[in-house]
Protein backbone atom coordinates (compact mmCIF):
# COMPACT_ATOMS: atom_id res chain seq x y z
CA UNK A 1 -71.72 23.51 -37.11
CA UNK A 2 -71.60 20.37 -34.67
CA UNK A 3 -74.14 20.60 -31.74
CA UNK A 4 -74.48 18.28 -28.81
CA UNK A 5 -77.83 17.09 -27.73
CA UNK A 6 -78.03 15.16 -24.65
CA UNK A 7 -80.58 12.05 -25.24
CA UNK A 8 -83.16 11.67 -22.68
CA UNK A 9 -82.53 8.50 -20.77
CA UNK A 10 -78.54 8.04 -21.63
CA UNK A 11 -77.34 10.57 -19.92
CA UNK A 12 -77.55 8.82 -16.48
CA UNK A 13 -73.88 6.98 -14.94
CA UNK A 14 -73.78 3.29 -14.96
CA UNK A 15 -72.98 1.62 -12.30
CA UNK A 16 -70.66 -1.65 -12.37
CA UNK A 17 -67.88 -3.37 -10.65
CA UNK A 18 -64.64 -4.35 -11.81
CA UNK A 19 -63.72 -8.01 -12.19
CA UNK A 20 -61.05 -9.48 -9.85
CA UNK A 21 -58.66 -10.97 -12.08
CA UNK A 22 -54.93 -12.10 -10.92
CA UNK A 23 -52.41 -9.10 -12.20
CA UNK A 24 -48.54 -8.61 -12.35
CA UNK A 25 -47.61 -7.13 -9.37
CA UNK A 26 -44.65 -4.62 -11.48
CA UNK A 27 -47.92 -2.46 -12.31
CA UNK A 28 -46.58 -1.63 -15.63
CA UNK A 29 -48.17 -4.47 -17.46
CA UNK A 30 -51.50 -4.49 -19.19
CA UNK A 31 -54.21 -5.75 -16.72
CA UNK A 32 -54.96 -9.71 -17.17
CA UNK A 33 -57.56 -10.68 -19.63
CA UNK A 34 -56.82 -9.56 -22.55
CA UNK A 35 -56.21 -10.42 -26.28
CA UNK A 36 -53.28 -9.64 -28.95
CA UNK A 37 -53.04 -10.22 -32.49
CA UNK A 38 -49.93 -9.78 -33.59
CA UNK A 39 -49.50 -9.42 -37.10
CA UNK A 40 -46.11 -8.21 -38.93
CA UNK A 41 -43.57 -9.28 -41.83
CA UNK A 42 -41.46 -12.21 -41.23
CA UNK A 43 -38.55 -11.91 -38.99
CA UNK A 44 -40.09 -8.87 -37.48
CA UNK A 45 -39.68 -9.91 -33.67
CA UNK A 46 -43.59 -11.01 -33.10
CA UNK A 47 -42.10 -13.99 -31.45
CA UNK A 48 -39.56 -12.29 -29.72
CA UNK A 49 -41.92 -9.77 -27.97
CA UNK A 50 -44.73 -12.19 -27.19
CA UNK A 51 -41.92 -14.89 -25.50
CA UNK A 52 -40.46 -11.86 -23.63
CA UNK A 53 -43.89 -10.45 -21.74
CA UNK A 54 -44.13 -13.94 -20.42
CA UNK A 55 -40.47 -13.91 -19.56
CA UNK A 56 -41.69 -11.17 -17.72
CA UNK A 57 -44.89 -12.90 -15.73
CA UNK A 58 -42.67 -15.63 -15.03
CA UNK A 59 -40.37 -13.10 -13.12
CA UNK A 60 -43.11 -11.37 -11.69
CA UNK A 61 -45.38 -12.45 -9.39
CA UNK A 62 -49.20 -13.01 -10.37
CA UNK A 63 -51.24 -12.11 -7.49
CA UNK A 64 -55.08 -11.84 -6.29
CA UNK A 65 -56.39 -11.05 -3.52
CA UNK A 66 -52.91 -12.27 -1.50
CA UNK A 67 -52.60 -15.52 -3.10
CA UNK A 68 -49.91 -16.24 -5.56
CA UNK A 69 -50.91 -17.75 -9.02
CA UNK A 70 -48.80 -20.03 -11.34
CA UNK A 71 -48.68 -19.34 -15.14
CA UNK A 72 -49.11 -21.92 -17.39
CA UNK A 73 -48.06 -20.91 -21.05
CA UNK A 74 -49.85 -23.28 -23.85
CA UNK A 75 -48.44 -22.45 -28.04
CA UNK A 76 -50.24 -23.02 -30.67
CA UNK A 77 -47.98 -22.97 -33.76
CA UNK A 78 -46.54 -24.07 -37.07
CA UNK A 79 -43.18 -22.92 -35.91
CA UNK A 80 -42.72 -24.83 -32.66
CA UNK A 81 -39.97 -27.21 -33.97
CA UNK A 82 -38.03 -24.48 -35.51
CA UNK A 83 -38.46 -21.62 -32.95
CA UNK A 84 -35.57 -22.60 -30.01
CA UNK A 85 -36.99 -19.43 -28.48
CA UNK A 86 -40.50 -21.04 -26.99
CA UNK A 87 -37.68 -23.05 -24.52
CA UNK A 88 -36.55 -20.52 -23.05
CA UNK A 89 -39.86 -20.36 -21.41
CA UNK A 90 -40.67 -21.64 -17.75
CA UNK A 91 -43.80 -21.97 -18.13
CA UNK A 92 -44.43 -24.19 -21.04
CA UNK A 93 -44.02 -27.72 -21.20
CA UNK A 94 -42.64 -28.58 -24.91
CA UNK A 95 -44.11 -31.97 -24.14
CA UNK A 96 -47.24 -30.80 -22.76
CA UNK A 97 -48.95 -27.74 -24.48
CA UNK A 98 -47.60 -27.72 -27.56
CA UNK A 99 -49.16 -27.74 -30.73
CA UNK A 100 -48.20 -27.15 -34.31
CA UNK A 101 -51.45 -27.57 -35.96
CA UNK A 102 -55.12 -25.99 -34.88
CA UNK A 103 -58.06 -27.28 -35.09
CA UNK A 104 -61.28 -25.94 -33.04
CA UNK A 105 -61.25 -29.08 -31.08
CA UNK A 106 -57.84 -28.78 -29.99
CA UNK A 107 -58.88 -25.44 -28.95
CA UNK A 108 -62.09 -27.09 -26.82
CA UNK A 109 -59.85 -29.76 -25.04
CA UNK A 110 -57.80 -26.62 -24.17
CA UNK A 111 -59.88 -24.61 -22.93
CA UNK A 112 -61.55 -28.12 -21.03
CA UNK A 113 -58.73 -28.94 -19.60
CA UNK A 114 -57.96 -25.32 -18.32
CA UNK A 115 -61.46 -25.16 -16.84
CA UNK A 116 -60.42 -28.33 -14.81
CA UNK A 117 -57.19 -27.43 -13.78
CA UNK A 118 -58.90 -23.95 -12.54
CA UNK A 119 -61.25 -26.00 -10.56
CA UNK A 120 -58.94 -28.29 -8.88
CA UNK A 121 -57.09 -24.92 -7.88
CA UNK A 122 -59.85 -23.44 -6.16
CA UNK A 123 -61.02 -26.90 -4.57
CA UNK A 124 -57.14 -26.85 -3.17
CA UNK A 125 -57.46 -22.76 -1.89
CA UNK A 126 -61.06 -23.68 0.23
CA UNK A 127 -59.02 -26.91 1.39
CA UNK A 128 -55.85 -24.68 2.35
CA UNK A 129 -58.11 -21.88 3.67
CA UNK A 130 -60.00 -24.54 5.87
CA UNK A 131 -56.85 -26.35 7.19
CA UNK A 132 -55.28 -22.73 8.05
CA UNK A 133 -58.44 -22.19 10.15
CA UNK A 134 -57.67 -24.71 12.55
C-alpha cells in the first residue's frame, strides 16, 4: 500500500513568471526555446522534418510583444554539400552559416556573433521606438 505524506515546507505554490520569448503566431507550434535531438536510421526523414518546421517559421510570423522578428537559420553538418534540401530554406545563407565540421569554437563564434547581432537589434528597436516618439 502507497501512502502520500505531504512534507512540511514543500507543500507551499511557487511563484514565478514566464519568460517573454518571440513565438509563431499559428499557435500550434512548440513555444520558442527549446531543444531537439533527433536521432533515427538513415533516410528516415530527420532532415526532412527539421527543414520543414522552419519552412514553417519562415511562413509564419515570429512575434513579441507587437514587433516582428526575423529568423536566421545557422546548420551545422557533415551533409551540407549533399543535402539540396537546406536551400530550400529562406533563412539560411549557404555562404554564411554553414558548416560541415564542429568544433566547440565554432560553436562560441556562433553563439558570439548571435549575441551581437541580438544587440544591434535591440539598439535599432530603442532607436525606432525613440524616433516614433517624436
Amino acid at each position: 500500500m502507497i501512502v502520500e505524506k505531504p512534507l512540511t515546507g514543500f507543500n507551499n505554490k511557487m511563484n514565478y513568471t514566464t519568460l517573454n520569448y518571440p513565438q509563431c503566431q499559428c499557435g500550434k507550434c512548440p513555444k520558442f526555446y527549446w531543444n531537439m535531438l533527433s536521432i533515427a536510421a538513415r533516410q528516415s526523414g530527420k532532415t526532412y522534418t527539421t527543414c520543414q518546421l522552419i519552412r514553417h517559421w519562415e511562413e509564419n510570423k515570429i512575434v513579441k510583444d507587437g514587433t516582428e522578428y526575423g529568423l536566421r537559420t545557422i546548420l551545422i553538418s557533415p551533409t551540407v554539400q549533399a543535402n539540396e534540401i537546406y536551400q530550400s530554406l529562406k533563412s539560411l545563407d549557404m555562404e554564411k552559416d554553414c558548416y560541415d565540421d564542429y568544433s566547440d569554437d565554432l560553436l562560441l563564434d556562433i553563439i558570439h556573433d548571435v549575441k551581437t547581432k541580438k544587440e544591434e537589434y535591440n539598439e535599432w528597436l530603442e532607436y525606432v521606438a525613440i524616433y516614433k516618439k517624436l
